[in-house]
PDB file of N, CA and C in Angstrom:
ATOM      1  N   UNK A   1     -21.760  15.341  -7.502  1.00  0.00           N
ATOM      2  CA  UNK A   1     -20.381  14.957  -7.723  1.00  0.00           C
ATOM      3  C   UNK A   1     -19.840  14.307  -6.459  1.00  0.00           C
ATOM      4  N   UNK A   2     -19.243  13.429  -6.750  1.00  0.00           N
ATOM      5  CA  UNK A   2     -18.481  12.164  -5.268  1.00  0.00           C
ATOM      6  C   UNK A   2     -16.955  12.250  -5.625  1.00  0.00           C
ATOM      7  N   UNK A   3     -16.079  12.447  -4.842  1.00  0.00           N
ATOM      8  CA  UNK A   3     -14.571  11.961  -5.201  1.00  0.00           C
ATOM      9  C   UNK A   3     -14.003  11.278  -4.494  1.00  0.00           C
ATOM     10  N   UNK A   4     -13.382  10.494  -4.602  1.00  0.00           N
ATOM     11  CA  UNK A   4     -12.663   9.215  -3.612  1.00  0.00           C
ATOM     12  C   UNK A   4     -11.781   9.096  -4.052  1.00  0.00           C
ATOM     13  N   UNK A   5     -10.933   9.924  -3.249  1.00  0.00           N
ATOM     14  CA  UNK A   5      -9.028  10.011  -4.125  1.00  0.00           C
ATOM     15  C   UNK A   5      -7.820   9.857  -2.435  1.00  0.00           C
ATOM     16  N   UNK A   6      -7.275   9.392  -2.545  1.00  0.00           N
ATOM     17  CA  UNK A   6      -6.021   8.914  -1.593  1.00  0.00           C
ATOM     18  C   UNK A   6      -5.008   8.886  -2.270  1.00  0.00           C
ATOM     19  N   UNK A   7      -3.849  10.146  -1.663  1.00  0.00           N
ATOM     20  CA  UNK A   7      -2.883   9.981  -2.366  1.00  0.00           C
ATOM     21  C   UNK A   7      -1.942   9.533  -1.029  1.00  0.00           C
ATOM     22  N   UNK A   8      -0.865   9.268  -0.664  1.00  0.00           N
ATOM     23  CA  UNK A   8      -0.091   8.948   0.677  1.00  0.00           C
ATOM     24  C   UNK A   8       1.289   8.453   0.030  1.00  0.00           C
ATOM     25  N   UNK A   9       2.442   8.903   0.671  1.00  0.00           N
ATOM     26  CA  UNK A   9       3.962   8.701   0.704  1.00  0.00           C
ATOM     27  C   UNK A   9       4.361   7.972   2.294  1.00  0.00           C
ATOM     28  N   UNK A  10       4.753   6.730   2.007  1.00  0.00           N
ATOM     29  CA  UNK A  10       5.379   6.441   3.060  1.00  0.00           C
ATOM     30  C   UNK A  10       6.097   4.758   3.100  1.00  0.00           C
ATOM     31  N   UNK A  11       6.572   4.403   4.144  1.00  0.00           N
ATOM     32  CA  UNK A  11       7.717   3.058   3.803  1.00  0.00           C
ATOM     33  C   UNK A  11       6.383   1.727   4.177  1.00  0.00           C
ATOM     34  N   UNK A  12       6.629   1.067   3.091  1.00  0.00           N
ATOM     35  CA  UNK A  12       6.087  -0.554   3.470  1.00  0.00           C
ATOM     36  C   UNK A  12       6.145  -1.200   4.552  1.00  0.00           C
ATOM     37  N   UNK A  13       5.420  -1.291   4.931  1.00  0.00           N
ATOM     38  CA  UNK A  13       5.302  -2.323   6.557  1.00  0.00           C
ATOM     39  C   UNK A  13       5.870  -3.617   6.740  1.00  0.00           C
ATOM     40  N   UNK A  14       5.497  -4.250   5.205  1.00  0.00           N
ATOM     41  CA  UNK A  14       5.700  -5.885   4.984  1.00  0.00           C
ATOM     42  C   UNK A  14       6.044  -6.086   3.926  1.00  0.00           C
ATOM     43  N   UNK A  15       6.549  -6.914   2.903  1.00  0.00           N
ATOM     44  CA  UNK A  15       6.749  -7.471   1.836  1.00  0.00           C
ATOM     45  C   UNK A  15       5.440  -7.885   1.120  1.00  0.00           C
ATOM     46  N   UNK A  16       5.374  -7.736   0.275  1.00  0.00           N
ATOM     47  CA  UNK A  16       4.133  -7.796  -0.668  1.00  0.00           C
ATOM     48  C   UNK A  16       3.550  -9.336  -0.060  1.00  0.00           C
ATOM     49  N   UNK A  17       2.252  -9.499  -0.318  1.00  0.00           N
ATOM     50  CA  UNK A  17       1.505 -10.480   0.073  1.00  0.00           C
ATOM     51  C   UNK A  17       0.593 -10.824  -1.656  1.00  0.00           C
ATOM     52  N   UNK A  18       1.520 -12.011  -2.374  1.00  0.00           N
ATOM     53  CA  UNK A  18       0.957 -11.765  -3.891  1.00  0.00           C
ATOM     54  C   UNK A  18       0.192 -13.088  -4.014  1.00  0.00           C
ATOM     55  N   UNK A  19      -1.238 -12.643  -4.371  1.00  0.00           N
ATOM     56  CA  UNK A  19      -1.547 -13.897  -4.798  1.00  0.00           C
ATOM     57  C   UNK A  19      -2.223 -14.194  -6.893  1.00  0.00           C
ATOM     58  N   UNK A  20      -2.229 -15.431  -6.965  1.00  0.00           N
ATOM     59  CA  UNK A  20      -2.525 -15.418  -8.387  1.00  0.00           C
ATOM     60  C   UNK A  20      -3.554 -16.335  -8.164  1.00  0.00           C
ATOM     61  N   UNK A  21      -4.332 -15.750  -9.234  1.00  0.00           N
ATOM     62  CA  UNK A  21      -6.198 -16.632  -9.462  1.00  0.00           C
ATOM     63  C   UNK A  21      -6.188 -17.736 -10.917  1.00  0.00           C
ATOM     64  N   UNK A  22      -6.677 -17.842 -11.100  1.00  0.00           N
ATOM     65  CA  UNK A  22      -6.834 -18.907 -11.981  1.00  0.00           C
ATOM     66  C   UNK A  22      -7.402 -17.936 -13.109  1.00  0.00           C
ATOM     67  N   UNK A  23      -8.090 -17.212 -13.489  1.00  0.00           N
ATOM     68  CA  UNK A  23      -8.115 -16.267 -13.810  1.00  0.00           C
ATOM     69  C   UNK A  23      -7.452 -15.383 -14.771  1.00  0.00           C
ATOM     70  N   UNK A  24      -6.254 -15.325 -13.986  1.00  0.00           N
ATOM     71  CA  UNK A  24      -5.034 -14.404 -14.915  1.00  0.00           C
ATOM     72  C   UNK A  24      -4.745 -13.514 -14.036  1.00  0.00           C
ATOM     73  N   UNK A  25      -5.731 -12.830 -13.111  1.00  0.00           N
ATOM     74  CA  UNK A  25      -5.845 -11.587 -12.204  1.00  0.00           C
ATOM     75  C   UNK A  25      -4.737 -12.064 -11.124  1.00  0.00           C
ATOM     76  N   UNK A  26      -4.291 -10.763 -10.911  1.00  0.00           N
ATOM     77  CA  UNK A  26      -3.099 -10.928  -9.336  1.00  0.00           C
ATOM     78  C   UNK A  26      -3.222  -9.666  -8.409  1.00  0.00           C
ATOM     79  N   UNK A  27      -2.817 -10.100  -7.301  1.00  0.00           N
ATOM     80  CA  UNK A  27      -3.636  -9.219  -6.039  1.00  0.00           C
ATOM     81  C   UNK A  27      -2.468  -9.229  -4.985  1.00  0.00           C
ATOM     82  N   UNK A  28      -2.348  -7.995  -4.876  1.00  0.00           N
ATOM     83  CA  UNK A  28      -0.804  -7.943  -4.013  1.00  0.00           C
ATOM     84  C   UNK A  28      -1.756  -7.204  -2.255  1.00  0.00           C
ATOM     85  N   UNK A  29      -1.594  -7.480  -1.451  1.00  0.00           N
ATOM     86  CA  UNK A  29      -1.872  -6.418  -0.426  1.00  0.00           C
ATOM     87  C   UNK A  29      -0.516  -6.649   0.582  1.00  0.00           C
ATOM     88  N   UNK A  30      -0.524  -5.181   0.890  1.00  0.00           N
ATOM     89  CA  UNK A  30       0.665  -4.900   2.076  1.00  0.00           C
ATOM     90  C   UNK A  30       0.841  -3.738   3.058  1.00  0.00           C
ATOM     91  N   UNK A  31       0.960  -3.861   4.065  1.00  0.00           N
ATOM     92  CA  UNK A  31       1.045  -2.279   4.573  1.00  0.00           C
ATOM     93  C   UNK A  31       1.992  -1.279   4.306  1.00  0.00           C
ATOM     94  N   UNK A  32       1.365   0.135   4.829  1.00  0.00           N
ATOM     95  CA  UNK A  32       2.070   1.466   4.422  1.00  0.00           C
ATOM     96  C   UNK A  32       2.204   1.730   5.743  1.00  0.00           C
ATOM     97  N   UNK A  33       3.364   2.527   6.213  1.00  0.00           N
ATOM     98  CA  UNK A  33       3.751   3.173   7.452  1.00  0.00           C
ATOM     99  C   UNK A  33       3.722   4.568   7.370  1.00  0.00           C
ATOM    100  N   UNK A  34       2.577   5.808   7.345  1.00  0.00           N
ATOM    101  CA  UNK A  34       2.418   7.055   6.864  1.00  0.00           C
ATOM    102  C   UNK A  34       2.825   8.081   8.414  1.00  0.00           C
ATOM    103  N   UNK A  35       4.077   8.923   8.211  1.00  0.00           N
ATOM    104  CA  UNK A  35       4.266   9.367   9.742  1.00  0.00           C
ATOM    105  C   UNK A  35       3.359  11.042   9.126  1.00  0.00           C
ATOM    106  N   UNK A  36       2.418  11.250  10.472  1.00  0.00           N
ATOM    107  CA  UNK A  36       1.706  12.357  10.510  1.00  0.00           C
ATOM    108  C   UNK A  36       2.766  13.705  10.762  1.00  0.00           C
ATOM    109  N   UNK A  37       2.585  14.675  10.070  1.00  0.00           N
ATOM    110  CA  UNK A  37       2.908  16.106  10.137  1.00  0.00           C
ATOM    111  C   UNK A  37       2.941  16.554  11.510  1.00  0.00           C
ATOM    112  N   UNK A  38       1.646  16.717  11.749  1.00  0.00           N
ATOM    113  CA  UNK A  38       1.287  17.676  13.070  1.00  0.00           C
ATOM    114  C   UNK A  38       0.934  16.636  14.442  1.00  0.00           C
ATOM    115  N   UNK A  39       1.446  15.450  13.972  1.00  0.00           N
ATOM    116  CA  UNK A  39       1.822  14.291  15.374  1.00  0.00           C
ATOM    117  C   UNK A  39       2.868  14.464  16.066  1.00  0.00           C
ATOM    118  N   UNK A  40       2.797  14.479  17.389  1.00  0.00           N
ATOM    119  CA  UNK A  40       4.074  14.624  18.120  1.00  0.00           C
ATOM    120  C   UNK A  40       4.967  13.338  18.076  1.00  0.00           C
ATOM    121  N   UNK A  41       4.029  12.247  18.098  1.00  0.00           N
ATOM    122  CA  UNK A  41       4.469  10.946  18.653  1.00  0.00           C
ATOM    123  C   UNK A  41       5.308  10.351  17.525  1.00  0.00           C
ATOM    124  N   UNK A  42       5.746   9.721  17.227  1.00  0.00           N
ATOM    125  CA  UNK A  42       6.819   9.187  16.624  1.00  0.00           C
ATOM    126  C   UNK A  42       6.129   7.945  16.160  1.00  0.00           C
ATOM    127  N   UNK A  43       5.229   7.489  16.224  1.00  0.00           N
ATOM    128  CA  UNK A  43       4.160   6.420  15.874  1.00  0.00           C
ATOM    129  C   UNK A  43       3.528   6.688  14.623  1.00  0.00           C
ATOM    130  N   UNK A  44       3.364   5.994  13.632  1.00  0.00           N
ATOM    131  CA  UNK A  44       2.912   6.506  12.289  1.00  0.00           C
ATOM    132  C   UNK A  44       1.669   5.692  12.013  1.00  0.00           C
ATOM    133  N   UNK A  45       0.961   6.181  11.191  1.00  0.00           N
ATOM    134  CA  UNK A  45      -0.227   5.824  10.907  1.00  0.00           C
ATOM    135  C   UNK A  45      -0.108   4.606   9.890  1.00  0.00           C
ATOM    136  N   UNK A  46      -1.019   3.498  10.000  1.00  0.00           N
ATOM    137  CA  UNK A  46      -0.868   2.430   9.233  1.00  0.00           C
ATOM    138  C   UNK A  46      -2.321   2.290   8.056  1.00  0.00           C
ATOM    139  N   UNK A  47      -1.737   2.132   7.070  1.00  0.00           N
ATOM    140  CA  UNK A  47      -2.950   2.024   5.976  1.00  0.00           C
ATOM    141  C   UNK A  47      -2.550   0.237   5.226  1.00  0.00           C
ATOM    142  N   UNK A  48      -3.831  -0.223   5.205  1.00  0.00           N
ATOM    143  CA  UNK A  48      -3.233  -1.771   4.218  1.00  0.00           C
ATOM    144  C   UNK A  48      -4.245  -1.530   2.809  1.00  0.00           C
ATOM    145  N   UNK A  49      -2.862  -1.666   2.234  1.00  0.00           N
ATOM    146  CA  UNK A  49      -2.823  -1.333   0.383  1.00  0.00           C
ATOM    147  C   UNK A  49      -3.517  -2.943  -0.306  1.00  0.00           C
ATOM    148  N   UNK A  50      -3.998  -2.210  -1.382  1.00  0.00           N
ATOM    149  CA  UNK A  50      -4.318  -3.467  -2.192  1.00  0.00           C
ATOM    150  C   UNK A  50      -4.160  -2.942  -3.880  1.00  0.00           C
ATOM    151  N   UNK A  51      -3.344  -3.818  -4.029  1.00  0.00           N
ATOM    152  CA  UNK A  51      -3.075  -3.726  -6.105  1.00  0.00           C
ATOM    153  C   UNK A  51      -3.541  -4.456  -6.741  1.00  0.00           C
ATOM    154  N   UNK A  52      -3.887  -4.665  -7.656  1.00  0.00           N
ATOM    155  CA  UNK A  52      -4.161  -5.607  -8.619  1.00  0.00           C
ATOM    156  C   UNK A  52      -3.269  -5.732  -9.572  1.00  0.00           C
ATOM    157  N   UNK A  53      -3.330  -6.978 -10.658  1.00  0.00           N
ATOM    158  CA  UNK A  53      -2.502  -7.185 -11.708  1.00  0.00           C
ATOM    159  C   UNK A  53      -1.606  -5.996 -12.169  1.00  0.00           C
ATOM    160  N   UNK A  54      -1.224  -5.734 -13.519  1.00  0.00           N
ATOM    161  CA  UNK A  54       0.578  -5.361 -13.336  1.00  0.00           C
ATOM    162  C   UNK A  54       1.035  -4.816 -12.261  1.00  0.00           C
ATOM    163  N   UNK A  55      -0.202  -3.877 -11.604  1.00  0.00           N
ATOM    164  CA  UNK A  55       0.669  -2.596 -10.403  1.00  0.00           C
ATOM    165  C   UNK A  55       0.966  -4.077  -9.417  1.00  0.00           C
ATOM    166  N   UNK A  56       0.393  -4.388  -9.062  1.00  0.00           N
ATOM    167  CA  UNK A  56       0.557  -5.800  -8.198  1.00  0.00           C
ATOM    168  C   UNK A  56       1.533  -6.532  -8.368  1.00  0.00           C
ATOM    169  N   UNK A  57       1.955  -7.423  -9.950  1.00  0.00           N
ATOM    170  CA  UNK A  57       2.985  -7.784 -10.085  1.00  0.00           C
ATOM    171  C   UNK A  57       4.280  -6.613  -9.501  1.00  0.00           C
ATOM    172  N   UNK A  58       4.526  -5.376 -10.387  1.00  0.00           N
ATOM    173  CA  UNK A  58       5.529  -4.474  -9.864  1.00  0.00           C
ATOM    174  C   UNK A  58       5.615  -4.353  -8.338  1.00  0.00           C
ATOM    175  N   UNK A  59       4.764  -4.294  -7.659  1.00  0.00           N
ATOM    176  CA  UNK A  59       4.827  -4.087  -6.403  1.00  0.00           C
ATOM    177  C   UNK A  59       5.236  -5.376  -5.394  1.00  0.00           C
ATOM    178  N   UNK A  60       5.163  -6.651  -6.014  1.00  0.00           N
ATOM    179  CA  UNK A  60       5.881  -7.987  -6.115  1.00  0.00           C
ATOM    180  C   UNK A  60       6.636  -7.989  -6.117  1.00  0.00           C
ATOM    181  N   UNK A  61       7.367  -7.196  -6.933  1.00  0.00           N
ATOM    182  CA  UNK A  61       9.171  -7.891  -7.826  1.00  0.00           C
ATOM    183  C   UNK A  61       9.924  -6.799  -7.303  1.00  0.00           C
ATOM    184  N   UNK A  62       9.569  -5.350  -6.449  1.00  0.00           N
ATOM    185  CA  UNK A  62      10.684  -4.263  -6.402  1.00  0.00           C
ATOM    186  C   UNK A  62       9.970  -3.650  -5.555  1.00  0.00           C
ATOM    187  N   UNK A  63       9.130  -3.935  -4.559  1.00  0.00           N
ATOM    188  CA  UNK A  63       8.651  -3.397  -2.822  1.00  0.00           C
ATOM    189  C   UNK A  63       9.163  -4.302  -1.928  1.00  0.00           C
ATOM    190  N   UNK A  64       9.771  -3.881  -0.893  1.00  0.00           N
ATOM    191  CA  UNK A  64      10.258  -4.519  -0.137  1.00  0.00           C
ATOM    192  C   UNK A  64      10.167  -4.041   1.361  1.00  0.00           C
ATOM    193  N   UNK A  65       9.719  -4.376   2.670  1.00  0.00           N
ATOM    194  CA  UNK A  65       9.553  -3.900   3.948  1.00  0.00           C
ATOM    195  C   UNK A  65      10.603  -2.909   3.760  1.00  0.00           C
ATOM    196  N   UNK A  66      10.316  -1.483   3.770  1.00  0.00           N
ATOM    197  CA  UNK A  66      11.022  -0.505   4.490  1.00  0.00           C
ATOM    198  C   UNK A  66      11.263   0.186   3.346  1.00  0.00           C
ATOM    199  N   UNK A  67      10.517  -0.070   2.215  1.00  0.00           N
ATOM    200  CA  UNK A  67      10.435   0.322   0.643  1.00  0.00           C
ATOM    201  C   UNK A  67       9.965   1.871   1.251  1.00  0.00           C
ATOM    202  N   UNK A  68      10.357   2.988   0.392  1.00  0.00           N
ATOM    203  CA  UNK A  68       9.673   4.353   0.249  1.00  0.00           C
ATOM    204  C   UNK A  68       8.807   4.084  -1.114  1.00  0.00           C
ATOM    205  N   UNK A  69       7.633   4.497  -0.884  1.00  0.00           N
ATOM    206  CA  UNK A  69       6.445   4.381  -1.987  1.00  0.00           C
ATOM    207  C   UNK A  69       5.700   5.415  -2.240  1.00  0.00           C
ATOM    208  N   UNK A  70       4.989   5.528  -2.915  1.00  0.00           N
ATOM    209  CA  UNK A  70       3.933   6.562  -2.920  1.00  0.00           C
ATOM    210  C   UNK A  70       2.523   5.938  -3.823  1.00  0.00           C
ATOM    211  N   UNK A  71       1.638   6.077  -3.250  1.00  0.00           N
ATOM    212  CA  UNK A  71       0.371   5.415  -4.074  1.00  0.00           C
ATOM    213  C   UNK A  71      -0.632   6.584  -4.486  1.00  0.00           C
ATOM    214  N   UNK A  72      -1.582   6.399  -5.180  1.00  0.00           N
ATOM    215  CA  UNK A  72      -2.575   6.939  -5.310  1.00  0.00           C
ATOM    216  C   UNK A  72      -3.919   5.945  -5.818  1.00  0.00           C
ATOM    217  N   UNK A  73      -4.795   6.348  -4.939  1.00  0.00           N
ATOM    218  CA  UNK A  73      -6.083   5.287  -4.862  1.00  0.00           C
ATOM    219  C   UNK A  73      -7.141   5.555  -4.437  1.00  0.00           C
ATOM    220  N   UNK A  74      -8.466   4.573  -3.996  1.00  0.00           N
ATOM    221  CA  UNK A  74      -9.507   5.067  -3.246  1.00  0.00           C
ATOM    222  C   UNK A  74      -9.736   4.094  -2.025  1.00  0.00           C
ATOM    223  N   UNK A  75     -10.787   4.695  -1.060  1.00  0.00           N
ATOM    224  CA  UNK A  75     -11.166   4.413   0.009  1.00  0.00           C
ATOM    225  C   UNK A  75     -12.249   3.394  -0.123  1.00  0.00           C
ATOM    226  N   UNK A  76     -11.982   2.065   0.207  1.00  0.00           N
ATOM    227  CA  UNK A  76     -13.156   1.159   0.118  1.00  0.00           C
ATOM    228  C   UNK A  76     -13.290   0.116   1.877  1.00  0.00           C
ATOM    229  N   UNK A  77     -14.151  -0.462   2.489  1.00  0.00           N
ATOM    230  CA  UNK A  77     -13.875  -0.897   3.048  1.00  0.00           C
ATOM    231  C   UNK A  77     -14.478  -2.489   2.562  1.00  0.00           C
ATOM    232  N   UNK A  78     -13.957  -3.500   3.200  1.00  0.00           N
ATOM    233  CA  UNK A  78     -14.206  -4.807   3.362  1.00  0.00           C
ATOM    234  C   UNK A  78     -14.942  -5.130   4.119  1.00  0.00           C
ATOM    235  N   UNK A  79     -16.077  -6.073   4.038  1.00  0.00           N
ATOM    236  CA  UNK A  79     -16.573  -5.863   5.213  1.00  0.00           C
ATOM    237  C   UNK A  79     -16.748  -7.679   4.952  1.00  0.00           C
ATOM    238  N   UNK A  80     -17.120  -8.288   6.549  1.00  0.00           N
ATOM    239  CA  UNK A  80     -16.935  -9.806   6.547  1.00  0.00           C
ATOM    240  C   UNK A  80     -18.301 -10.271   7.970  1.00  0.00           C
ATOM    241  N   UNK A  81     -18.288 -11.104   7.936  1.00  0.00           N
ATOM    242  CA  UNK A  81     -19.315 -11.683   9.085  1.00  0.00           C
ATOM    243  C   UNK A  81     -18.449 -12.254  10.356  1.00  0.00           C
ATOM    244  N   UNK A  82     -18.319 -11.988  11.742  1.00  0.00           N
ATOM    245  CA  UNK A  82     -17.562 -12.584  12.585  1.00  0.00           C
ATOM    246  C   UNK A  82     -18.223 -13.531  13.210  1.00  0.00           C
ATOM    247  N   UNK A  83     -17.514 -14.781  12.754  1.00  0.00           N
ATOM    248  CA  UNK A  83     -17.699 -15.980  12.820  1.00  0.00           C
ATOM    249  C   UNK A  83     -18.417 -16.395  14.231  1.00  0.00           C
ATOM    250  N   UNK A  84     -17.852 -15.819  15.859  1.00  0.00           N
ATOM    251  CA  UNK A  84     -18.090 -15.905  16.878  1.00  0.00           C
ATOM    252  C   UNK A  84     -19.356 -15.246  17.108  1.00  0.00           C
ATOM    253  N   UNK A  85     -19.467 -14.127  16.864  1.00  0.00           N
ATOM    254  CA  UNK A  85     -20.946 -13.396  16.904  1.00  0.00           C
ATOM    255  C   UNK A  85     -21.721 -13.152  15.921  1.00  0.00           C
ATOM    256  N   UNK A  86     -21.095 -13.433  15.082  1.00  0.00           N
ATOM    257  CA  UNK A  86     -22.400 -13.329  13.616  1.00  0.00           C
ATOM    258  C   UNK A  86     -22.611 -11.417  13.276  1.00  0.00           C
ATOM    259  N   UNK A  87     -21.734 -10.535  14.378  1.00  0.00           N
ATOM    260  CA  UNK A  87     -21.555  -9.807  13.909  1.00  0.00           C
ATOM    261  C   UNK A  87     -21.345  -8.682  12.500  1.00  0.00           C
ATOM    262  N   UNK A  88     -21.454  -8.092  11.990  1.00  0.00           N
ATOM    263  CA  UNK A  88     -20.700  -7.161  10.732  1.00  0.00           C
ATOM    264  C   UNK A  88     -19.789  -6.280  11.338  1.00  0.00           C
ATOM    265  N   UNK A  89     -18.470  -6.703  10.651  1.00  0.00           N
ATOM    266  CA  UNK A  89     -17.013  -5.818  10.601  1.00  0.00           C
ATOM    267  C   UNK A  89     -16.958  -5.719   9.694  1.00  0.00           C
ATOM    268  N   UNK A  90     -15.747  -4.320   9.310  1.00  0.00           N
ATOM    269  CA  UNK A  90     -15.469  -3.651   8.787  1.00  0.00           C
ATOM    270  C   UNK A  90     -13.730  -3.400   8.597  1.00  0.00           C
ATOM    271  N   UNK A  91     -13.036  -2.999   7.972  1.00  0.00           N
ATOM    272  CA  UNK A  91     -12.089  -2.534   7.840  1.00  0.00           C
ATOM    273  C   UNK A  91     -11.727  -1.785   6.487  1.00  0.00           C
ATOM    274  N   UNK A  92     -10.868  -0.590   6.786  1.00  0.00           N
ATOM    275  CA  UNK A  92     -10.746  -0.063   5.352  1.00  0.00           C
ATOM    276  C   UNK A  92      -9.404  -0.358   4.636  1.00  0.00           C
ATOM    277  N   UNK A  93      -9.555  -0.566   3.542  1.00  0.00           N
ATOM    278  CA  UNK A  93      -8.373  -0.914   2.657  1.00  0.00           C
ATOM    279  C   UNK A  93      -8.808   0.376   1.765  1.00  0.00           C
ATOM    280  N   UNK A  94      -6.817   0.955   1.065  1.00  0.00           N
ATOM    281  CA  UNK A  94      -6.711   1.527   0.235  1.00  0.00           C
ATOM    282  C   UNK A  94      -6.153   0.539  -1.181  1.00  0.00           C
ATOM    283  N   UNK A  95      -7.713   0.627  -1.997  1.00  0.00           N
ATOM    284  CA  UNK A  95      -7.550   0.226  -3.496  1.00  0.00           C
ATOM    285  C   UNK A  95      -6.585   1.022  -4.775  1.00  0.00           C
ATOM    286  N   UNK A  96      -5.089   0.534  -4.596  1.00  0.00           N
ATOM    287  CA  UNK A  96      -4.087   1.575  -5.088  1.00  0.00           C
ATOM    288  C   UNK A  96      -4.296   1.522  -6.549  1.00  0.00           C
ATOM    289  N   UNK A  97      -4.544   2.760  -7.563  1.00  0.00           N
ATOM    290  CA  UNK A  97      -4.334   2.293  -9.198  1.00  0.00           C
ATOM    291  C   UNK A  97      -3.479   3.360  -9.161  1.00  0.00           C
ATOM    292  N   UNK A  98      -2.103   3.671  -9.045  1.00  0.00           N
ATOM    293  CA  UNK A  98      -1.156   4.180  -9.110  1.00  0.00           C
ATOM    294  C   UNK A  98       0.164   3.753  -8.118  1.00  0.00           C
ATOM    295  N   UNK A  99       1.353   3.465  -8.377  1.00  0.00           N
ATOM    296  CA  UNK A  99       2.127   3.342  -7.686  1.00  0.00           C
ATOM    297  C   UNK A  99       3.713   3.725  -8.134  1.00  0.00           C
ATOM    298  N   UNK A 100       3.783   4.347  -7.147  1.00  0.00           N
ATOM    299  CA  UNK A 100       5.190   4.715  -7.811  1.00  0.00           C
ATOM    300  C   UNK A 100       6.185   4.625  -6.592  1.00  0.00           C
ATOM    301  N   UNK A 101       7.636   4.031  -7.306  1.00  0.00           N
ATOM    302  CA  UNK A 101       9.272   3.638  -6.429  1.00  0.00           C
ATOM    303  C   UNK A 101       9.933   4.836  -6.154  1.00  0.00           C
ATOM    304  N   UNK A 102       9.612   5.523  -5.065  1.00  0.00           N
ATOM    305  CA  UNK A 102      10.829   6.445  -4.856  1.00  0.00           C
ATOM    306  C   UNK A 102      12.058   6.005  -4.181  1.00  0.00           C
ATOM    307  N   UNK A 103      12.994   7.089  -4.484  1.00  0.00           N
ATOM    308  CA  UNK A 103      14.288   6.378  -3.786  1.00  0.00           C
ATOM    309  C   UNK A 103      15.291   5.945  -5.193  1.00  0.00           C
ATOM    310  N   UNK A 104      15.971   5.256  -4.483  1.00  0.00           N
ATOM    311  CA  UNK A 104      16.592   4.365  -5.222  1.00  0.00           C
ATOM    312  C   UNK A 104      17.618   3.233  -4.526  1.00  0.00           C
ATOM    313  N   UNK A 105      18.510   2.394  -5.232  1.00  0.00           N
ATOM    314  CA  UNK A 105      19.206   1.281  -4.452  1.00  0.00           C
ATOM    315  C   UNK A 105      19.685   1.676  -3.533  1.00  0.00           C
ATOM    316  N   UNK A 106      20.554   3.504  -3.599  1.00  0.00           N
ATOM    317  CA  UNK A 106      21.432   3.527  -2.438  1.00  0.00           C
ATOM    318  C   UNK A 106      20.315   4.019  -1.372  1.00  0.00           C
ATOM    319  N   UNK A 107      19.095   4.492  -1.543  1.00  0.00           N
ATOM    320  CA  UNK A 107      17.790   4.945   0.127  1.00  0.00           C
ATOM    321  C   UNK A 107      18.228   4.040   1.045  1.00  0.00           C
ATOM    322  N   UNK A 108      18.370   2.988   1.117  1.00  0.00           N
ATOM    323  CA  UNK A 108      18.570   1.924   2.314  1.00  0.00           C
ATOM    324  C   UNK A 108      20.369   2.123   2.771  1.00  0.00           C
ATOM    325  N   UNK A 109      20.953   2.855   1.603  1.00  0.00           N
ATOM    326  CA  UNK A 109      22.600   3.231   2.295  1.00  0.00           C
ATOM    327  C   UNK A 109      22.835   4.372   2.777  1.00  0.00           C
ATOM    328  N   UNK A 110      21.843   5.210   2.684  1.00  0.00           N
ATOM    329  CA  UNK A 110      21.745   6.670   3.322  1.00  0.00           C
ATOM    330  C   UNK A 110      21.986   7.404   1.876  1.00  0.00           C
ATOM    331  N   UNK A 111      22.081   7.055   0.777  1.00  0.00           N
ATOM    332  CA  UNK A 111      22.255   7.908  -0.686  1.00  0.00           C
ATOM    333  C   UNK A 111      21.404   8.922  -0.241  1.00  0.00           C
ATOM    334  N   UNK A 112      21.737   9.718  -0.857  1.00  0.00           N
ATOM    335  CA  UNK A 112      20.116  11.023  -1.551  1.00  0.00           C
ATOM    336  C   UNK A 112      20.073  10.973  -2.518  1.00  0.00           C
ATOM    337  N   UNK A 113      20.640  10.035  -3.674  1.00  0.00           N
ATOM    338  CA  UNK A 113      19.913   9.899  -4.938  1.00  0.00           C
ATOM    339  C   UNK A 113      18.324   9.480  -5.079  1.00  0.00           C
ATOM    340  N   UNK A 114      17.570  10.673  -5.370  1.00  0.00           N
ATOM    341  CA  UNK A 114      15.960   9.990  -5.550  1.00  0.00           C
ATOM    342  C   UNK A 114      15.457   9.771  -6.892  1.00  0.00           C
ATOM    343  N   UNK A 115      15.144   8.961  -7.314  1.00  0.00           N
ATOM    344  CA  UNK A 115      14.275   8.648  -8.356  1.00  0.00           C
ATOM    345  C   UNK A 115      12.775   8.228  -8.146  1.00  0.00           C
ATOM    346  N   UNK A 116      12.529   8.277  -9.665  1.00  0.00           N
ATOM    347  CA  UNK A 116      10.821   7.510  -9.446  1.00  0.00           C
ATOM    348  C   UNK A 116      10.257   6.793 -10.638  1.00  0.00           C
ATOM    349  N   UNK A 117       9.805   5.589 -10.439  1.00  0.00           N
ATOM    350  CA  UNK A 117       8.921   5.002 -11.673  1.00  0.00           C
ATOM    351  C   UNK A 117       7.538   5.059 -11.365  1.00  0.00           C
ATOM    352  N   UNK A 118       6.808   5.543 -12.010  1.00  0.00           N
ATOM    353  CA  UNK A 118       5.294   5.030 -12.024  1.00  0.00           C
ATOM    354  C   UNK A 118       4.740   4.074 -12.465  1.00  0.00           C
ATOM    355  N   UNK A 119       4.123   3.483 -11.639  1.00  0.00           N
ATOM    356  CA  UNK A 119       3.367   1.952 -13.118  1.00  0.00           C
ATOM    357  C   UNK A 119       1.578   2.394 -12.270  1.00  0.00           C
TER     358      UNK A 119
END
């Protein structure tokens, strides 16, 4: 048995990065700003998200830098050839198939009204 599950709550780094294929398929990636529990530092941990079609569209039309989110996904990394050394890199992206809006309009006015949609 293998499990590859990532769940994480935390505010958007950037505004969605959406692209569309010829295809039909759409591909959103953006960062997450996750602040650690048992960190002293005030520095939060950075994860870069990737959606696909509808969660992607939604995460398009109603994420916004400084968005509160919550995903659930798995651990994959990318890996590419560096051009200068012919090297293999690596980086990990979280592949989100869950996403959900917490908050609501007034989070950015100091409200405490919270809600949530899942898509």
């Amino acid at each position: 048995m293998s499990i590859n599950v990532v769940t994480l709550v935390g505010r958007a780094g950037s505004d969605p990065d959406i692209k569309y294929f010829e295809s039909g398929s759409v591909k959103c990636r953006l960062t997450l700003a996750v602040k650690r529990r048992s960190r002293n530092s005030d520095e939060p941990d950075w994860f870069t998200l990737e959606l696909w079609d509808k969660t992607a569209e939604v995460a398009g039309n109603y994420v916004r830098k400084g968005s509160l989110i919550g995903i659930k996904g798995s651990l994959k990394f990318d890996t590419w050839s560096d051009r200068q050394t012919g090297a293999t890199r690596s980086t990990p992206i979280i592949r989100v198939d869950q996403l959900e809006l917490l908050g609501s309009k007034r989070d950015g006015e100091g409200g405490a009204d919270m809600s949530s949609e899942h898509f």
